[in-house]
N, C-alpha and C. Protein backbone atom coordinates (compact mmCIF):
# COMPACT_ATOMS: atom_id res chain seq x y z
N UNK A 1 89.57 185.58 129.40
CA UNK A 1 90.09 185.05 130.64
C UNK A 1 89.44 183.74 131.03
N UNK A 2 88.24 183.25 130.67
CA UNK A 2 87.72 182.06 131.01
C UNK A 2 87.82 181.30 129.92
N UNK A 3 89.54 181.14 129.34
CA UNK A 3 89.73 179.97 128.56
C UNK A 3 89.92 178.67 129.49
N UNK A 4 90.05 177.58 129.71
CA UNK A 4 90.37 176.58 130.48
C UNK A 4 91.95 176.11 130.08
N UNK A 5 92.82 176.07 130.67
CA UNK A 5 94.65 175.68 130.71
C UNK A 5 94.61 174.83 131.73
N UNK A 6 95.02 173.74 131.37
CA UNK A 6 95.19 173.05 132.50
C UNK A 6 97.26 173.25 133.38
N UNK A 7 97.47 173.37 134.37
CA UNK A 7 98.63 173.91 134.94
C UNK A 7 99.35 172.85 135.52
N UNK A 8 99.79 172.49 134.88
CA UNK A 8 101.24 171.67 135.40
C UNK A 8 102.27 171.80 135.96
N UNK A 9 103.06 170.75 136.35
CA UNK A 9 103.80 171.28 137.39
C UNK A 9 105.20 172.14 136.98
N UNK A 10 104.92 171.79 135.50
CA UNK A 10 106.52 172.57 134.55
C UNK A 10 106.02 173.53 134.41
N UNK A 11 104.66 174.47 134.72
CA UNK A 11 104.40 175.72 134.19
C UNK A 11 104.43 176.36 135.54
N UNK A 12 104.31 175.55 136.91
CA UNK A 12 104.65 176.27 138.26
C UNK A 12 105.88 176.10 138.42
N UNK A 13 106.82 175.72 138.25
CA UNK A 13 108.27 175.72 137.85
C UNK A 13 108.66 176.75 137.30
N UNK A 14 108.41 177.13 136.06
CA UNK A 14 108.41 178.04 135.26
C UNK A 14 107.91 179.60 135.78
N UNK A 15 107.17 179.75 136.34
CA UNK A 15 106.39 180.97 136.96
C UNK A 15 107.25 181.53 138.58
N UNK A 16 107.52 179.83 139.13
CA UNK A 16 108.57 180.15 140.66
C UNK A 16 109.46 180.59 139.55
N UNK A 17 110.58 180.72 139.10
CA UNK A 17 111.76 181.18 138.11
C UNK A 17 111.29 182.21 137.85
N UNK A 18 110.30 182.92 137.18
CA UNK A 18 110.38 184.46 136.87
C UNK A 18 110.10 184.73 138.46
N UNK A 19 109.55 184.08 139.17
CA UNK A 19 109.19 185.06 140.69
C UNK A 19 110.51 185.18 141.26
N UNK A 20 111.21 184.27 141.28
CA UNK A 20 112.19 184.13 142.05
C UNK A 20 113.31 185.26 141.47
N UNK A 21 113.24 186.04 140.22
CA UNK A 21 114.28 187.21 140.04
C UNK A 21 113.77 188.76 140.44
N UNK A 22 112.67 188.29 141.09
CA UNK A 22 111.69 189.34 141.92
C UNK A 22 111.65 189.68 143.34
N UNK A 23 111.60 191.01 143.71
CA UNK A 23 111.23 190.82 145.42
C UNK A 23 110.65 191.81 145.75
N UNK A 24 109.53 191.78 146.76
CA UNK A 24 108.59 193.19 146.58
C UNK A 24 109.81 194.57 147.35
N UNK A 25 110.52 194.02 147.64
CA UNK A 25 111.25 195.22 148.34
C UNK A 25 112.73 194.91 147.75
N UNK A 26 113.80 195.91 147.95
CA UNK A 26 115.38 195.39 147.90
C UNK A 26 116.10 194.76 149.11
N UNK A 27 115.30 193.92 150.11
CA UNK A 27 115.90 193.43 151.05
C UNK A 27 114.83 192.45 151.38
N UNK A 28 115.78 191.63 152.66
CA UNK A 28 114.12 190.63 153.30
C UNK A 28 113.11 191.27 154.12
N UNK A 29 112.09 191.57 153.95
CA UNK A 29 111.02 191.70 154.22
C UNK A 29 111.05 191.19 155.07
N UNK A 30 111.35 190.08 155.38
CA UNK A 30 111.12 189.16 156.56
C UNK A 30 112.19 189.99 158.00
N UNK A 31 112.80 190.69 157.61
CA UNK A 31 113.41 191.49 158.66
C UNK A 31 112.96 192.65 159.47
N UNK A 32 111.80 193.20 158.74
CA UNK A 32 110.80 194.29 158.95
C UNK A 32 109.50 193.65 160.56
N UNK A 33 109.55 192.26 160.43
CA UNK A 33 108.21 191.99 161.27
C UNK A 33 108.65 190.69 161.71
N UNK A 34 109.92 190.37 161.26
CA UNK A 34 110.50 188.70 162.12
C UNK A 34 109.96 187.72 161.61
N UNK A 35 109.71 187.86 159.96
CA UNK A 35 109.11 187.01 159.58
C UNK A 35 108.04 186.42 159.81
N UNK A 36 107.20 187.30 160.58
CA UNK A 36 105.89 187.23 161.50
C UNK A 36 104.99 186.29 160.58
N UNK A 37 104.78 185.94 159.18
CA UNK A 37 104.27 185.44 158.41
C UNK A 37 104.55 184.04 158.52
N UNK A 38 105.24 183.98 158.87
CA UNK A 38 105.78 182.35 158.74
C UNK A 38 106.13 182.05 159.79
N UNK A 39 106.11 182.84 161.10
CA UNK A 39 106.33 182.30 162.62
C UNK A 39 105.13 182.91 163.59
N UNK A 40 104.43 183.75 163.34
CA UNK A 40 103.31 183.70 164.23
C UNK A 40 102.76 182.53 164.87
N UNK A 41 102.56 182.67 166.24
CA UNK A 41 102.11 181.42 167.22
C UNK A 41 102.21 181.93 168.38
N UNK A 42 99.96 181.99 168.97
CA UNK A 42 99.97 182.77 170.07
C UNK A 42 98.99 181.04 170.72
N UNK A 43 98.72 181.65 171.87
CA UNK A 43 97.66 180.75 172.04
C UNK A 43 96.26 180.85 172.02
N UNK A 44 95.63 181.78 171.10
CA UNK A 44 94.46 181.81 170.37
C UNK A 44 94.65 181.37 168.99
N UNK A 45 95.67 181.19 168.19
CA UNK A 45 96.11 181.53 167.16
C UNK A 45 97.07 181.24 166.40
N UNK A 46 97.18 179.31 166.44
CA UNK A 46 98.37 178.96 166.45
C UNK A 46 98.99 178.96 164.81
N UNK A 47 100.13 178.74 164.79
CA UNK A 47 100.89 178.30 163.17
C UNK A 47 100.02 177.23 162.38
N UNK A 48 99.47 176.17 163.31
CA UNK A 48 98.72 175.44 162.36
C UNK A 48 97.46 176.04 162.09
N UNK A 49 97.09 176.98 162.06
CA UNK A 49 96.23 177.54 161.50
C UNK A 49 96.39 178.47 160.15
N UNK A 50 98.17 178.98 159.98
CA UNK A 50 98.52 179.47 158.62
C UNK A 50 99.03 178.26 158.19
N UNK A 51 97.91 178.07 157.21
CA UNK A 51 98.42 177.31 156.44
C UNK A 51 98.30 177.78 154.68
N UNK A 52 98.74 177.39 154.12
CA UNK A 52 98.70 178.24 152.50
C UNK A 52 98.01 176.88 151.83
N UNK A 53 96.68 177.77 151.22
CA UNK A 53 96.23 176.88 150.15
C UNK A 53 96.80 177.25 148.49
N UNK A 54 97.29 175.89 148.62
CA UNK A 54 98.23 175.76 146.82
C UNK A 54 96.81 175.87 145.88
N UNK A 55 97.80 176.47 144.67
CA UNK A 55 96.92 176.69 143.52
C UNK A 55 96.82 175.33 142.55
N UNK A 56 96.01 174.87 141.80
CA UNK A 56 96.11 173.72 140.72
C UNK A 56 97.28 173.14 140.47
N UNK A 57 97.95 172.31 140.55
CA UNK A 57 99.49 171.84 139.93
C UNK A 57 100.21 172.10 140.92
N UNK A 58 100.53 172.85 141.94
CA UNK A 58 101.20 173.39 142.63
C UNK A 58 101.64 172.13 143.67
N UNK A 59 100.74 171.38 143.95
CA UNK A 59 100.62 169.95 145.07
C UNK A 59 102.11 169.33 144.69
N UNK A 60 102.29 168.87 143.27
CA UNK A 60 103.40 168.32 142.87
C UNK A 60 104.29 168.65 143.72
N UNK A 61 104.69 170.23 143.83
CA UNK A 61 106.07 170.31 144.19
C UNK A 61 106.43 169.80 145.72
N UNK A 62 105.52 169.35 146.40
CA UNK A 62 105.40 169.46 148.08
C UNK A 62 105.67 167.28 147.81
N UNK A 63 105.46 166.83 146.71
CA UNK A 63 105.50 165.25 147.63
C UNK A 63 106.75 164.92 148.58
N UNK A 64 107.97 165.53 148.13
CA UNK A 64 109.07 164.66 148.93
C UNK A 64 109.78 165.67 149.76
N UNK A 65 109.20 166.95 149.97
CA UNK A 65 109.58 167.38 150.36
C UNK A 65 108.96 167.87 152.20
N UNK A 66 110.53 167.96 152.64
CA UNK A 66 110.86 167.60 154.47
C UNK A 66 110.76 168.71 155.35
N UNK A 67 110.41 170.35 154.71
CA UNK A 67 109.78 171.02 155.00
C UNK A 67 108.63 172.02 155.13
N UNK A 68 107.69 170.97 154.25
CA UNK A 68 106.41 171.20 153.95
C UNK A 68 105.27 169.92 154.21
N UNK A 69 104.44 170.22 155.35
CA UNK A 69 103.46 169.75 155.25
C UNK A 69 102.56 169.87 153.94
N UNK A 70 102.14 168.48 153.39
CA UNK A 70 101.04 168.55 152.60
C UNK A 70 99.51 168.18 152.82
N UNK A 71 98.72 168.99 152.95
CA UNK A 71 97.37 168.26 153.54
C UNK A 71 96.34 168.43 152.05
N UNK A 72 94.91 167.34 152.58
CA UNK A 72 94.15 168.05 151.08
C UNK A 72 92.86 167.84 151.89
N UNK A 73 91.78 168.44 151.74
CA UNK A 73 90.74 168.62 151.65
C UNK A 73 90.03 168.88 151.12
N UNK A 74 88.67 167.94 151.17
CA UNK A 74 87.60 167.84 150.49
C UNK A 74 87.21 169.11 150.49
N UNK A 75 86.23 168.70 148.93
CA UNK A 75 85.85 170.08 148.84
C UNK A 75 84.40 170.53 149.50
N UNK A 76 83.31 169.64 150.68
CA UNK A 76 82.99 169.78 151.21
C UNK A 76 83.43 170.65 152.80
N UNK A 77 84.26 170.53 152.41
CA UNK A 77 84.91 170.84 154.15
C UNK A 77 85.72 172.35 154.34
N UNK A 78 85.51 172.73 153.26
CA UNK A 78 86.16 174.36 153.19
C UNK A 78 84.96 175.43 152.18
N UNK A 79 84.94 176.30 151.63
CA UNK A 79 84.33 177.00 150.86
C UNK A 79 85.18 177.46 150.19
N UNK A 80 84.79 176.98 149.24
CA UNK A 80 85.44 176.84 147.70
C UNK A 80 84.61 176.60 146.51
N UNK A 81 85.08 177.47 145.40
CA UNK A 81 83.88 176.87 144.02
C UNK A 81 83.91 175.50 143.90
N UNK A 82 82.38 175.44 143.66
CA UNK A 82 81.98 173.63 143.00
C UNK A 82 83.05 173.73 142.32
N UNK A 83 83.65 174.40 141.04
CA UNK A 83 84.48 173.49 140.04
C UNK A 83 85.66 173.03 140.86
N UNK A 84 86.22 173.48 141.88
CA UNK A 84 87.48 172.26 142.50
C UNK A 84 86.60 171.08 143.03
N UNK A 85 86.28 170.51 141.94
CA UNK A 85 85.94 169.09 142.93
C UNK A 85 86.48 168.24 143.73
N UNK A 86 87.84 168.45 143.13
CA UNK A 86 88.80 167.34 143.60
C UNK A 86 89.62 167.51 144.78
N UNK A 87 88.80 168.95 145.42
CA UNK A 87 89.77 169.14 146.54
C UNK A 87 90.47 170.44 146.52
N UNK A 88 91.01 170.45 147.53
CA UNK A 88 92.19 171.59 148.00
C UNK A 88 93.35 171.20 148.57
N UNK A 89 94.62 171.20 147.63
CA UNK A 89 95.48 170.83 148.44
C UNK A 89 96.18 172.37 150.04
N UNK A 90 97.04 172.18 150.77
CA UNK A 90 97.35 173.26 151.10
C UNK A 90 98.86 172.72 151.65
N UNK A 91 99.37 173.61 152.37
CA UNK A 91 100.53 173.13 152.93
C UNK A 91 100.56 174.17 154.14
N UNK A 92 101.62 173.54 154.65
CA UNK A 92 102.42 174.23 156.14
C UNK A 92 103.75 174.15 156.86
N UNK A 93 104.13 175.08 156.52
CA UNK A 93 105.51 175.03 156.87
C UNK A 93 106.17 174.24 158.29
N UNK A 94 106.78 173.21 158.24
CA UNK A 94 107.00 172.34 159.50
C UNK A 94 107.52 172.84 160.39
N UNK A 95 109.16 173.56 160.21
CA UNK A 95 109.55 174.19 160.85
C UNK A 95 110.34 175.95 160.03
N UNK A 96 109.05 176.51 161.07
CA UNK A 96 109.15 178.10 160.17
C UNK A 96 110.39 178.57 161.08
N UNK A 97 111.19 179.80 160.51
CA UNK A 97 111.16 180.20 159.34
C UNK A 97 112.18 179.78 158.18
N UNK A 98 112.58 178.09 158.87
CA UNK A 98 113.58 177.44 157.54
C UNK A 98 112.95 176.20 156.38
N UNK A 99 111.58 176.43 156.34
CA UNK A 99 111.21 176.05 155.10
C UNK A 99 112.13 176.31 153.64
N UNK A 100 112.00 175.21 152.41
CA UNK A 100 112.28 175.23 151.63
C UNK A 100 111.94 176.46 150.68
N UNK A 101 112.55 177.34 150.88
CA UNK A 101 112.50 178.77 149.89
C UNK A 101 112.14 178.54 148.56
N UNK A 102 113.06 177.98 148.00
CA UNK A 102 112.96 177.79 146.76
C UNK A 102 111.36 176.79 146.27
N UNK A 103 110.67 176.39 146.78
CA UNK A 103 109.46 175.68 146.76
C UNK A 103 108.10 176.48 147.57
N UNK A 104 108.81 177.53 148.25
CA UNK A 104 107.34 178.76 148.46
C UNK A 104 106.42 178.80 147.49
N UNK A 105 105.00 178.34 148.02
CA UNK A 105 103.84 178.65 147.10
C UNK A 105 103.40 179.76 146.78
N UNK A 106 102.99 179.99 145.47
CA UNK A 106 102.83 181.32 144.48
C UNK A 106 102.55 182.69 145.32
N UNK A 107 101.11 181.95 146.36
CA UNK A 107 100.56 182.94 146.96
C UNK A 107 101.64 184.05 148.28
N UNK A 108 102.94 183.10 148.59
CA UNK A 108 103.82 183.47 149.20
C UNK A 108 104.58 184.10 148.12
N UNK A 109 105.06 183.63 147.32
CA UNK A 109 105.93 184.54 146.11
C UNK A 109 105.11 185.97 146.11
N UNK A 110 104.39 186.18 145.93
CA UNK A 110 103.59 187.14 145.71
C UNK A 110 102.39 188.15 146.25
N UNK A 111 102.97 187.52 147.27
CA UNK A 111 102.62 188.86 148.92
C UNK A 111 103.07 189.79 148.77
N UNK A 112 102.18 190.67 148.99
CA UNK A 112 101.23 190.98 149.56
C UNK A 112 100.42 191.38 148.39
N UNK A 113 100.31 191.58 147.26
CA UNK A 113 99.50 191.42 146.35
C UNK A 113 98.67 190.19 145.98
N UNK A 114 97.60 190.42 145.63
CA UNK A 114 96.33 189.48 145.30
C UNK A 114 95.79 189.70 144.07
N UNK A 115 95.64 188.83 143.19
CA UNK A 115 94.48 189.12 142.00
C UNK A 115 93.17 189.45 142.47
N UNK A 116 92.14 190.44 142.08
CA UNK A 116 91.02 190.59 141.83
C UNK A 116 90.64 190.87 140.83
N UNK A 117 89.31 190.53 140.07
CA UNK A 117 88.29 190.82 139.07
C UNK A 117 87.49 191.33 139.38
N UNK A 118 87.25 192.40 138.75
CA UNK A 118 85.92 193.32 139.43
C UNK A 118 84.50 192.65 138.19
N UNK A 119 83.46 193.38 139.12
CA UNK A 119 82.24 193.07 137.85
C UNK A 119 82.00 193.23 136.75
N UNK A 120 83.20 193.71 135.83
CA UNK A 120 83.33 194.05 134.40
C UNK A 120 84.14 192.84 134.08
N UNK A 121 84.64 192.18 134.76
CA UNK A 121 85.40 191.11 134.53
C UNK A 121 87.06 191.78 134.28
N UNK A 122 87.31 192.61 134.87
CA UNK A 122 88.76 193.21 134.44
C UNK A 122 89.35 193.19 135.61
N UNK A 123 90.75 192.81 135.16
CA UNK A 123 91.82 191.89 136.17
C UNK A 123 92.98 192.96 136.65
N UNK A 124 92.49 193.12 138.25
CA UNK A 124 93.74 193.99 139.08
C UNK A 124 94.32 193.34 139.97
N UNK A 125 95.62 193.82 140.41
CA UNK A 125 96.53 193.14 141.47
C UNK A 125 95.98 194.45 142.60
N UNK A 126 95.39 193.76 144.21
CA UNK A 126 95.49 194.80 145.33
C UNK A 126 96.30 194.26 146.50
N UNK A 127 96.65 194.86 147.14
CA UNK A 127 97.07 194.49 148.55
C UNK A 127 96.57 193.98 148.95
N UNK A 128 96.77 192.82 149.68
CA UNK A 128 95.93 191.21 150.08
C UNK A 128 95.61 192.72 151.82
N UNK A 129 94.83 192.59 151.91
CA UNK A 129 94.49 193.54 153.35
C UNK A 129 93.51 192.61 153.93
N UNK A 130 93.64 191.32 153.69
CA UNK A 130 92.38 190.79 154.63
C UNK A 130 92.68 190.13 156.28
N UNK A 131 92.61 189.86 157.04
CA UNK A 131 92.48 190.08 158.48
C UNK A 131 93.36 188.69 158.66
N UNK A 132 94.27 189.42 159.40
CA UNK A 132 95.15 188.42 159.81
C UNK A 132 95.48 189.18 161.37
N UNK A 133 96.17 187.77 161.87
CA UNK A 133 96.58 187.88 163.12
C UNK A 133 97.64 188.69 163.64
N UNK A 134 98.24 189.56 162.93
CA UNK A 134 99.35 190.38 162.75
C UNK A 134 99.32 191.21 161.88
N UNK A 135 100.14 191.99 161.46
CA UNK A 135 99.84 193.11 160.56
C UNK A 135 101.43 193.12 159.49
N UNK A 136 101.06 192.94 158.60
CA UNK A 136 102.48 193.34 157.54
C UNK A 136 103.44 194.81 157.26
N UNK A 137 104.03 194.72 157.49
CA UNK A 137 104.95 196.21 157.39
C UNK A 137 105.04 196.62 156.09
N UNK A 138 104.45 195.34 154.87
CA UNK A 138 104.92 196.20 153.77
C UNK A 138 103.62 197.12 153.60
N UNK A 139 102.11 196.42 154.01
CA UNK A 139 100.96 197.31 153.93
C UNK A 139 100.88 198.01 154.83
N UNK A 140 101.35 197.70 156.03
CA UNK A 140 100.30 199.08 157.17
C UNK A 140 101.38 200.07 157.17
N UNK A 141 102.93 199.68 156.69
CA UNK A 141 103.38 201.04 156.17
C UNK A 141 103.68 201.56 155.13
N UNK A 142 102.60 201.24 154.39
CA UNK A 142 102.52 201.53 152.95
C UNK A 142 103.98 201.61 152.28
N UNK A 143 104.72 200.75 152.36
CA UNK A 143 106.40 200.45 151.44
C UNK A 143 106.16 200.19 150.06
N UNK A 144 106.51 201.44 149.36
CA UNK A 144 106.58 201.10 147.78
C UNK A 144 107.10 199.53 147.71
N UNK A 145 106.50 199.14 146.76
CA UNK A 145 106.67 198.37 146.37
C UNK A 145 107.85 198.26 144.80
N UNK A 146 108.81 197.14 144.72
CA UNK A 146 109.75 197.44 143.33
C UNK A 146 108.88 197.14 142.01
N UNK A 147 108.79 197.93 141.27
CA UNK A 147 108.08 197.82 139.95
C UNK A 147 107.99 196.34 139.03
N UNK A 148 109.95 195.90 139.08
CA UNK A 148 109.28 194.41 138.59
C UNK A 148 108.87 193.55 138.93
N UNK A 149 108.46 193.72 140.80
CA UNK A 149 107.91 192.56 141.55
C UNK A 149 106.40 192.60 140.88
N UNK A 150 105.98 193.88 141.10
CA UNK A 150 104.57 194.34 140.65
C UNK A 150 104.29 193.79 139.08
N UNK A 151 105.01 194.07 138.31
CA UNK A 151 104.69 193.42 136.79
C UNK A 151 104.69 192.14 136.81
N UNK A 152 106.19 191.53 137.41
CA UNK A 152 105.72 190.39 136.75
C UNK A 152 104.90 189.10 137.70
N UNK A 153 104.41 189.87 139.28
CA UNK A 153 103.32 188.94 139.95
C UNK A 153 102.28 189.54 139.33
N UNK A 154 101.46 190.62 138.45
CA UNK A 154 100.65 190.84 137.21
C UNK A 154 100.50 189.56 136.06
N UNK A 155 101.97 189.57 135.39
CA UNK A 155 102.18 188.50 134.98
C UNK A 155 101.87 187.32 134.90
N UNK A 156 102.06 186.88 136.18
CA UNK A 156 102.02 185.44 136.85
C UNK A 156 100.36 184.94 137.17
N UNK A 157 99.75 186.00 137.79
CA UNK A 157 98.36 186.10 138.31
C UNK A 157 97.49 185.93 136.62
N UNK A 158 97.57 187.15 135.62
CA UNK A 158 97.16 187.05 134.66
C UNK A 158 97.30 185.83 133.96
N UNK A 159 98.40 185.26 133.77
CA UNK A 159 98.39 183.99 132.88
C UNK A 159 98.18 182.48 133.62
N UNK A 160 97.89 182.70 135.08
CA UNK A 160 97.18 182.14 135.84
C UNK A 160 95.55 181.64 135.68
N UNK A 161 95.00 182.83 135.70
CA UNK A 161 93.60 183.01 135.55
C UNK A 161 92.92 182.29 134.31
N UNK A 162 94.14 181.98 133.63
CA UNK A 162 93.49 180.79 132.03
C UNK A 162 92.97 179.46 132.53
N UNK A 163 93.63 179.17 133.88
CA UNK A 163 92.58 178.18 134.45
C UNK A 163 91.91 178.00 135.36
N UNK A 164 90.47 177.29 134.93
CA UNK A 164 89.05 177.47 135.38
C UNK A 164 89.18 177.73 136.39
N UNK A 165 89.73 176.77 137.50
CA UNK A 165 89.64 176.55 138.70
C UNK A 165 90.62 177.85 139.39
N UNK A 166 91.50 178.18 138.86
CA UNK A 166 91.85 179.42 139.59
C UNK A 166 90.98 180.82 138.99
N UNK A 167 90.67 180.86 138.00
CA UNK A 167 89.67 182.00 137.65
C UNK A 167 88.61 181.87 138.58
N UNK A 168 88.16 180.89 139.08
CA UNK A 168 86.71 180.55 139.89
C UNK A 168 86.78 181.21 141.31
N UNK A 169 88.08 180.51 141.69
CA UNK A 169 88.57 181.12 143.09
C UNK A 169 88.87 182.76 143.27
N UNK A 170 89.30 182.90 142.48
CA UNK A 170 89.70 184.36 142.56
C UNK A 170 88.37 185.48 142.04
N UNK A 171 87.81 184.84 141.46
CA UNK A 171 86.44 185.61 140.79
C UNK A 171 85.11 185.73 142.19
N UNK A 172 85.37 184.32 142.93
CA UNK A 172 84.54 183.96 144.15
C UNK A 172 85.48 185.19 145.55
N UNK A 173 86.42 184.97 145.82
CA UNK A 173 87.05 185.93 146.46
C UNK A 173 87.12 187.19 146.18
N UNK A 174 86.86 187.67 144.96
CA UNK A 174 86.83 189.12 144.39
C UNK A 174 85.53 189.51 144.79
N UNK A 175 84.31 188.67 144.54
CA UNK A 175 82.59 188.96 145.14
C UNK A 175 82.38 189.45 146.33
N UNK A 176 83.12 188.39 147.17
CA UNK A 176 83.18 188.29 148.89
C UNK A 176 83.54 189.62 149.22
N UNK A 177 84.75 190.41 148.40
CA UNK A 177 85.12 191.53 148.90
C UNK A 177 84.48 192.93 148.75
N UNK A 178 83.70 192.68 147.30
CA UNK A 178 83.04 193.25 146.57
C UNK A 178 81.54 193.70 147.16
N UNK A 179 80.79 192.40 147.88
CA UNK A 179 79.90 192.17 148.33
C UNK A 179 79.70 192.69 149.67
N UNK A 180 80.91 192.84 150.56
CA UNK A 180 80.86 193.53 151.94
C UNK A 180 81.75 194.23 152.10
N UNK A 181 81.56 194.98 150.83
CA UNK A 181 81.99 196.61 150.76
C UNK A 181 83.12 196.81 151.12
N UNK A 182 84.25 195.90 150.73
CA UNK A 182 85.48 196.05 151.58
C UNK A 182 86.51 196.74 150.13
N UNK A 183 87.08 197.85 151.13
CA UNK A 183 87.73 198.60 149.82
C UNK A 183 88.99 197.92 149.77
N UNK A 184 89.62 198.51 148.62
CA UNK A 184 90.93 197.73 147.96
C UNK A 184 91.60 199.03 147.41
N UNK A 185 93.02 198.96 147.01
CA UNK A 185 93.86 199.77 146.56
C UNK A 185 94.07 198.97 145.56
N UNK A 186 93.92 199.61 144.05
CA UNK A 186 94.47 198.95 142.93
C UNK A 186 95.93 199.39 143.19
N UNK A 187 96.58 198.48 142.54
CA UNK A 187 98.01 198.47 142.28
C UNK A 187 98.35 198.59 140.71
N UNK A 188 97.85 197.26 140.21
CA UNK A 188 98.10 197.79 138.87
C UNK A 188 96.62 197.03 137.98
């Protein structure tokens, strides 16, 4: 898993296309909670605060596009592995919930599941359960999930992890969870 691939923007192209014949449920999800993910906005707690940090290559797809904010930040200014030197790009949906679908970043394709590596170095998908301002209907009511959403965001995550900089992140986020005892449900 710690070969180095560098990820281009034809291989996040390629990866949105298998996601996109996927859906964690047989309907929109987004009908369960009002799309609460992409329209939450209180006044402790505004929308510009969800913002999605893109993975390596992923920046490409956001230059010309009119419903995605693109921001980047140094890699001083967030916590993140030394190896992203070059930054973090992220984005934010301008006006939720009619963002460009077809250009949803990975980590949205593939909600509510998360890669983790445990300390053996072996690679599971869990329910992203980390603390948000709202609560998801597909986790807090435990909704099976459809089997080929589950394989092939496995898929996607696994042949992901060939590069450094996302192995780093996800290996650093797997510790954090690891480290303050926070349990997880393997999935697969």
């Amino acid at each position: 898993m710690n070969n180095y691939m560098e990820i281009t923007k034809e291989i996040i192209e390629k990866i949105h296309k298998k996601l996109n014949e996927v859906s964690p449920v047989n309907y929109d999800c987004g009908r369960l909670c009002g799309e609460i993910c992409c329209t939450y906005d209180d006044e402790t707690y505004s929308n510009n605060d969800l913002i999605i940090y893109l993975l390596p290559g992923e920046e490409a797809l956001y230059d010309s596009s009119e419903s995605f904010e693109l921001i980047h930040y140094d890699i001083n200014e967030i916590n993140y592995p030394h190896s992203w030197k070059n930054g973090v790009y992220t984005v934010r949906c301008i006006n939720p919930p009619t963002c460009e679908r077809e250009i949803r970043p990975i980590q949205c394709r593939t909600f509510p599941l998360i890669p983790h590596i445990d300390k053996n170095n072996h690679f599971y998908l869990i329910f992203d359960e980390s603390e948000y301002p709202y609560k998801c209907p597909l986790i807090n009511k435990n909704i099976e999930l459809n089997e080929d959403f589950i394989n092939e965001t496995y898929k996607a995550w696994r042949f992901l992890l060939k590069n450094r900089l996302i192995y780093d992140l996800v290996d650093m986020d797997s510790r954090k969870r690891e480290n303050k005892k926070i349990k997880y449900k393997k999935i697969k």
